[in-house]
PDB file of N, CA and C in Angstrom:
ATOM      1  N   UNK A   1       0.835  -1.187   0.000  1.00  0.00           N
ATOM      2  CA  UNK A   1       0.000   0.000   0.000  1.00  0.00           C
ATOM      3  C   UNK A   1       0.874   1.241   0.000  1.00  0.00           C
ATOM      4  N   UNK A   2       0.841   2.012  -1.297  1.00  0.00           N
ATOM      5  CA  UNK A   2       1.632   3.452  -1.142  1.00  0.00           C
ATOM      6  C   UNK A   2       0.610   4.321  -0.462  1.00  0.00           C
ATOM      7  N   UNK A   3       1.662   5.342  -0.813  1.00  0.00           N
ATOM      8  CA  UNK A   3       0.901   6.810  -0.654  1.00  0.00           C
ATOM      9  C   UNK A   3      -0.528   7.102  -1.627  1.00  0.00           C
ATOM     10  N   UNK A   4      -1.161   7.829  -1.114  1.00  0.00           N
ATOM     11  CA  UNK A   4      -2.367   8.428  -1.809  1.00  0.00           C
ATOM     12  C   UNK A   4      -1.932   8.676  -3.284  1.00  0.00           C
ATOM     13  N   UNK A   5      -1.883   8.801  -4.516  1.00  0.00           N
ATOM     14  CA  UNK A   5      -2.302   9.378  -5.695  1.00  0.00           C
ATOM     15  C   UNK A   5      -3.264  10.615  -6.081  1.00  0.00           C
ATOM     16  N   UNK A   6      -2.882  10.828  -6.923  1.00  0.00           N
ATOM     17  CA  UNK A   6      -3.876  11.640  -7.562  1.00  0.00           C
ATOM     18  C   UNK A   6      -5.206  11.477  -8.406  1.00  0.00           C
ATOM     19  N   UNK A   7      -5.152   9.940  -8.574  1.00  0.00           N
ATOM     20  CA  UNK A   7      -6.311   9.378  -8.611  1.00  0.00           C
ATOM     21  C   UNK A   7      -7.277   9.184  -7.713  1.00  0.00           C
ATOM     22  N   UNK A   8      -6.849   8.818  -6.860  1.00  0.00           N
ATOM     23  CA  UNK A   8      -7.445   8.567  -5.480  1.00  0.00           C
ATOM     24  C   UNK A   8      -7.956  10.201  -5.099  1.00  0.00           C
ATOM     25  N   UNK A   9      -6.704  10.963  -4.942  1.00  0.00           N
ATOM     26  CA  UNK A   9      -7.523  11.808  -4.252  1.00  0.00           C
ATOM     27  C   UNK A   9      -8.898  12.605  -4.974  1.00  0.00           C
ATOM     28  N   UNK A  10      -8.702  12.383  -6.317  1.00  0.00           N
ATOM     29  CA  UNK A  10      -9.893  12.633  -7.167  1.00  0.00           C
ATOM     30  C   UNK A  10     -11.025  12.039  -7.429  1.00  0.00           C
ATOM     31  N   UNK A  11     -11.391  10.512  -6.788  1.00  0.00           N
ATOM     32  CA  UNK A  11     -11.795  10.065  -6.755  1.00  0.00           C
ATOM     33  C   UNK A  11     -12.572  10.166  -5.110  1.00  0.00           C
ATOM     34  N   UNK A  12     -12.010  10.324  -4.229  1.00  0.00           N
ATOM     35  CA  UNK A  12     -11.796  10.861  -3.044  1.00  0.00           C
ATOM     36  C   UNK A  12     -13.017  12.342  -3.176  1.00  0.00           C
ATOM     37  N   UNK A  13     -12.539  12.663  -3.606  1.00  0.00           N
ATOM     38  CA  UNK A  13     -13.109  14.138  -4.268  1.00  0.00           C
ATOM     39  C   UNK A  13     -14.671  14.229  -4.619  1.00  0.00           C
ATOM     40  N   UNK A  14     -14.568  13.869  -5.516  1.00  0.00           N
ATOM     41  CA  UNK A  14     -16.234  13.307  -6.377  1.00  0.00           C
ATOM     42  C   UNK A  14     -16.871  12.608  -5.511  1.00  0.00           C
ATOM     43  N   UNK A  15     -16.588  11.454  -5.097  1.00  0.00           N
ATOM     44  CA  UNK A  15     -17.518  10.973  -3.755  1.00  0.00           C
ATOM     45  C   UNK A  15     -18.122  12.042  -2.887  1.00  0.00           C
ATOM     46  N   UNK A  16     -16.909  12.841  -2.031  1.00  0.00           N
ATOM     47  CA  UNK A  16     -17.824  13.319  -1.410  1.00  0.00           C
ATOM     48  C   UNK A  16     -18.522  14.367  -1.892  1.00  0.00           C
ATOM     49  N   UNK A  17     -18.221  14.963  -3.212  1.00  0.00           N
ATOM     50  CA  UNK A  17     -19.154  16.149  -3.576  1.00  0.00           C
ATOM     51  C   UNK A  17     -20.688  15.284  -4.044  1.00  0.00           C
ATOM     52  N   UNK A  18     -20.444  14.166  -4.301  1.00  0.00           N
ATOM     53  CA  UNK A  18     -21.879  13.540  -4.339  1.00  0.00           C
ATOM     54  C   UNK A  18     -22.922  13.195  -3.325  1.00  0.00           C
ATOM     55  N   UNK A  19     -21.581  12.937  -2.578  1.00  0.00           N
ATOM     56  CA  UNK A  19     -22.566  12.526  -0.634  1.00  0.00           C
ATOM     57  C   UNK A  19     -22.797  14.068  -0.235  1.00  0.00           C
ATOM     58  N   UNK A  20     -22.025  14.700  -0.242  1.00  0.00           N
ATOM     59  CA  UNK A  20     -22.549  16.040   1.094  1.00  0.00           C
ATOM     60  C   UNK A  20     -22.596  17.359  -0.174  1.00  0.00           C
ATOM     61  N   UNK A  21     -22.808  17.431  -1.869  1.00  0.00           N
ATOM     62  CA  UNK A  21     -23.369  18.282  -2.321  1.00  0.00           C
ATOM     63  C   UNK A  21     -22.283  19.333  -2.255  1.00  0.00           C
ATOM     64  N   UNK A  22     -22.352  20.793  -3.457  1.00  0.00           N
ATOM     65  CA  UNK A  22     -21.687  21.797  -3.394  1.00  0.00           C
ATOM     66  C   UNK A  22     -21.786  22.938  -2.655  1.00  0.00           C
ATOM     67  N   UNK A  23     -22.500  23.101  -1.892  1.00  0.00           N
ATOM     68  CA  UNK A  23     -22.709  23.805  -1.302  1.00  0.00           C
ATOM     69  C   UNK A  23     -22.542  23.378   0.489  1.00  0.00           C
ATOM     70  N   UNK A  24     -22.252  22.447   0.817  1.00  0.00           N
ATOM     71  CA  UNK A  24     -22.162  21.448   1.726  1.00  0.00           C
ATOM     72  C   UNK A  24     -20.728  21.476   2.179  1.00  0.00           C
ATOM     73  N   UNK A  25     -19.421  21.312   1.390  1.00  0.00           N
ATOM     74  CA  UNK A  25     -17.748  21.091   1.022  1.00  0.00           C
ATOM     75  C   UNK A  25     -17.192  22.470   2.200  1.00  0.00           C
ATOM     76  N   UNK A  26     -17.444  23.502   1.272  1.00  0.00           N
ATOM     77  CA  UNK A  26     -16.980  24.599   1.939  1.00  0.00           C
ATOM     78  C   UNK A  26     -16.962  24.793   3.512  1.00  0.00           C
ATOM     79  N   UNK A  27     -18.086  24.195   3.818  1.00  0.00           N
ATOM     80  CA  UNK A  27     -18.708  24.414   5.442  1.00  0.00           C
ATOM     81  C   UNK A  27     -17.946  23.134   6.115  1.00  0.00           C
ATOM     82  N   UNK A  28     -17.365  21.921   5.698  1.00  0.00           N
ATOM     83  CA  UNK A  28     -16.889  20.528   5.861  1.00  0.00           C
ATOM     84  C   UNK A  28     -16.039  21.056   6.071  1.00  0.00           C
ATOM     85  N   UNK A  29     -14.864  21.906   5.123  1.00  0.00           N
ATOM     86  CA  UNK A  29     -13.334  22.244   4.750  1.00  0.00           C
ATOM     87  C   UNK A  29     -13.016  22.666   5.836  1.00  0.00           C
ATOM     88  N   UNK A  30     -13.988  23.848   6.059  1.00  0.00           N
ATOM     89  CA  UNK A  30     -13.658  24.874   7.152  1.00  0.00           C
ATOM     90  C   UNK A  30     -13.961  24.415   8.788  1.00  0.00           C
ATOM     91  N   UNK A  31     -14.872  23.542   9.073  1.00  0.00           N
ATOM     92  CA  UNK A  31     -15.182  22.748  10.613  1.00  0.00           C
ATOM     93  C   UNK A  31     -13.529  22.125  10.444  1.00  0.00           C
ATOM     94  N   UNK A  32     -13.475  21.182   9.217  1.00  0.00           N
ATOM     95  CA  UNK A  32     -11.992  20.603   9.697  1.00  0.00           C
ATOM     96  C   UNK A  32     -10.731  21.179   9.943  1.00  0.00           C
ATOM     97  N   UNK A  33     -10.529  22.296   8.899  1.00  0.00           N
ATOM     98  CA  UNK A  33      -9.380  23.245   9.498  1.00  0.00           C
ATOM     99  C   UNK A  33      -9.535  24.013  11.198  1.00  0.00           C
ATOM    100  N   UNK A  34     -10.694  24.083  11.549  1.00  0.00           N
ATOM    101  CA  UNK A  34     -10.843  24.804  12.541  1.00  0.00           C
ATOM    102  C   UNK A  34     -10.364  23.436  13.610  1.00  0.00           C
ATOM    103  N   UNK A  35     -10.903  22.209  12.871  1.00  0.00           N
ATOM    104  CA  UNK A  35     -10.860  21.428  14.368  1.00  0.00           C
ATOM    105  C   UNK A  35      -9.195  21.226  14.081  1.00  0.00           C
ATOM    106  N   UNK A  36      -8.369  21.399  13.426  1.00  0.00           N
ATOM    107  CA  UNK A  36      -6.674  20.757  13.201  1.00  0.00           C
ATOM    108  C   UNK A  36      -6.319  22.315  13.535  1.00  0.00           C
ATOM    109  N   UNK A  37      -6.399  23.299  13.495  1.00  0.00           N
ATOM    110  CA  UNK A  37      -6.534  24.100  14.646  1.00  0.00           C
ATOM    111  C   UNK A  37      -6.185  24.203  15.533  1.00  0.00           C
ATOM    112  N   UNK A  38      -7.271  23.758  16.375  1.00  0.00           N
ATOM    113  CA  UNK A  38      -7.455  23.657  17.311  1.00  0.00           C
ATOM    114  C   UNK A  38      -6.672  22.552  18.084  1.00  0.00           C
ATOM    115  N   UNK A  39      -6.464  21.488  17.551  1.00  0.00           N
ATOM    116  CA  UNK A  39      -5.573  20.415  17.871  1.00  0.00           C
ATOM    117  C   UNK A  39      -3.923  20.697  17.531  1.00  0.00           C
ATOM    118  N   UNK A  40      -4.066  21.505  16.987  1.00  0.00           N
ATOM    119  CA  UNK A  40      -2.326  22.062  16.439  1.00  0.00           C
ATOM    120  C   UNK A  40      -2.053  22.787  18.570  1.00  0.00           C
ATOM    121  N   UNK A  41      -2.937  23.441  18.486  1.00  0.00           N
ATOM    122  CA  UNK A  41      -2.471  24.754  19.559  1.00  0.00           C
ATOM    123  C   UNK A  41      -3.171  23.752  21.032  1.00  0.00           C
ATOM    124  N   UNK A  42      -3.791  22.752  20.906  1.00  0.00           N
ATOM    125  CA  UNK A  42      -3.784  22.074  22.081  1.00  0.00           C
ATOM    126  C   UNK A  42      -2.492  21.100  22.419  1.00  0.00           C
ATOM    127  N   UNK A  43      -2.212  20.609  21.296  1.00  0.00           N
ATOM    128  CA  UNK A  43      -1.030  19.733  21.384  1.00  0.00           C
ATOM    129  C   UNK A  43       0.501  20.286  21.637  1.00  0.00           C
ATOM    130  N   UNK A  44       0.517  21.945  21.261  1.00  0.00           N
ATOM    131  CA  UNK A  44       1.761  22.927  21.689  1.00  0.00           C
ATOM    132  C   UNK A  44       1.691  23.443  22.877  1.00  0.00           C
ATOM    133  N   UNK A  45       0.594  23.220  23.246  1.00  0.00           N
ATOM    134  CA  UNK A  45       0.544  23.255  24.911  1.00  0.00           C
ATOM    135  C   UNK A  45       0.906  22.478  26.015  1.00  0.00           C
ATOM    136  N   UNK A  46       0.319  21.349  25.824  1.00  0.00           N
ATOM    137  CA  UNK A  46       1.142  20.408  25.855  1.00  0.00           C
ATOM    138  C   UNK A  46       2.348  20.011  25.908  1.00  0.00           C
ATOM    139  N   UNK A  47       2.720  20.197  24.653  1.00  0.00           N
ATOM    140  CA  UNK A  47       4.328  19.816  24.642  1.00  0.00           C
ATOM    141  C   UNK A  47       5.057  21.404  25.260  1.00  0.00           C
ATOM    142  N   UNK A  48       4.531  22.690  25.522  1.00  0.00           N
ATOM    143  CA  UNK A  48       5.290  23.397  26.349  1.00  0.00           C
ATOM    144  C   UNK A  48       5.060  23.253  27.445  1.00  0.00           C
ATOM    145  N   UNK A  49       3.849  22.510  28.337  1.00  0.00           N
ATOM    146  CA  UNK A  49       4.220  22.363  29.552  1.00  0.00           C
ATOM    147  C   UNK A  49       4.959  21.168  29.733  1.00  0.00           C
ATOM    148  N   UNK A  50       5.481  20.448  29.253  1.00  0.00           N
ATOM    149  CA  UNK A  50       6.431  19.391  29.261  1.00  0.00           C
ATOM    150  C   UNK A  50       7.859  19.807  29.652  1.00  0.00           C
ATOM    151  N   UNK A  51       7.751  21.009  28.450  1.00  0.00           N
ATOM    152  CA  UNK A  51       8.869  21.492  28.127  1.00  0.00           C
ATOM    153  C   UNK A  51       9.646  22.416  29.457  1.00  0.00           C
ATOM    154  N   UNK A  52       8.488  22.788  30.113  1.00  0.00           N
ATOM    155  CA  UNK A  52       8.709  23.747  31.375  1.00  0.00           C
ATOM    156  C   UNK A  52       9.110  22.866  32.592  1.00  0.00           C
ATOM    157  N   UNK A  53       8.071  21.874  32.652  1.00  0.00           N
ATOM    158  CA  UNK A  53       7.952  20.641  33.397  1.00  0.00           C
ATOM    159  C   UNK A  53       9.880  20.313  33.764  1.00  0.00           C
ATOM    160  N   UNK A  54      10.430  19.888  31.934  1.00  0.00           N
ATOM    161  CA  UNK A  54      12.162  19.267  32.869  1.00  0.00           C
ATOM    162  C   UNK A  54      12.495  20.537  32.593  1.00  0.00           C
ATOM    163  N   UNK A  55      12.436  21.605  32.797  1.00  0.00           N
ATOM    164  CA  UNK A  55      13.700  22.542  32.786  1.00  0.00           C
ATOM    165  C   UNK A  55      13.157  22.985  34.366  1.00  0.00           C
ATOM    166  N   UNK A  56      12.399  22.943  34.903  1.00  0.00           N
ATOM    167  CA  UNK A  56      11.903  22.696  36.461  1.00  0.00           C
ATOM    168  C   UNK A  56      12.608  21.424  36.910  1.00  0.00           C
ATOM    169  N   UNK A  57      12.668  20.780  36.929  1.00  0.00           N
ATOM    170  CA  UNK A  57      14.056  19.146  37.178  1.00  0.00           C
ATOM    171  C   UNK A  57      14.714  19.319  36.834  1.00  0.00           C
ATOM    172  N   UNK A  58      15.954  20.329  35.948  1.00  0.00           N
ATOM    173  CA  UNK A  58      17.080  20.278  35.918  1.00  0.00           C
ATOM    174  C   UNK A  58      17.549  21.067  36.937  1.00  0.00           C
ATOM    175  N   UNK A  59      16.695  22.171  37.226  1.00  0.00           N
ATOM    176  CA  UNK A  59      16.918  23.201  38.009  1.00  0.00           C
ATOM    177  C   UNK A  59      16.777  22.827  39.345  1.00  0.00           C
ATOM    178  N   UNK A  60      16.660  21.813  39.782  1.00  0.00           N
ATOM    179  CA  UNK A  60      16.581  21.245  41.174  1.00  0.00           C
ATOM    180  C   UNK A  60      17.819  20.625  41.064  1.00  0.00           C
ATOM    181  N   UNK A  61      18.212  19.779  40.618  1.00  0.00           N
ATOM    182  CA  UNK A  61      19.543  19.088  40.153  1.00  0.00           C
ATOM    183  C   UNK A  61      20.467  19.375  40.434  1.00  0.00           C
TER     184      UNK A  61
END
């Protein structure tokens, strides 16, 4: 199994403009960028309180 194609993703494509319609896509595109987003800047939080976390244990050290 490779990577995606450009078949695929065109195919990929047409499906869903058939399931959820043109007017439907735009409003899909944009919930998902908002939710990867949102998961971008939850997950850098995260990894900076980690990040704070051992430089707090070195500093005891």
């Amino acid at each position: 199994m490779g990577p995606i194609g450009p078949g695929s993703l065109l195919l990929i494509a047409l499906v869903a403009l058939l399931i959820f319609g043109p007017k439907k896509l735009p409003q899909l595109g944009k919930a998902a960028g908002n939710t990867l987003r949102e998961f971008k800047n939850a997950t850098k939080g995260l990894a900076d309180d980690d990040d704070d976390d051992n430089k707090k244990k070195k500093e005891k050290e």
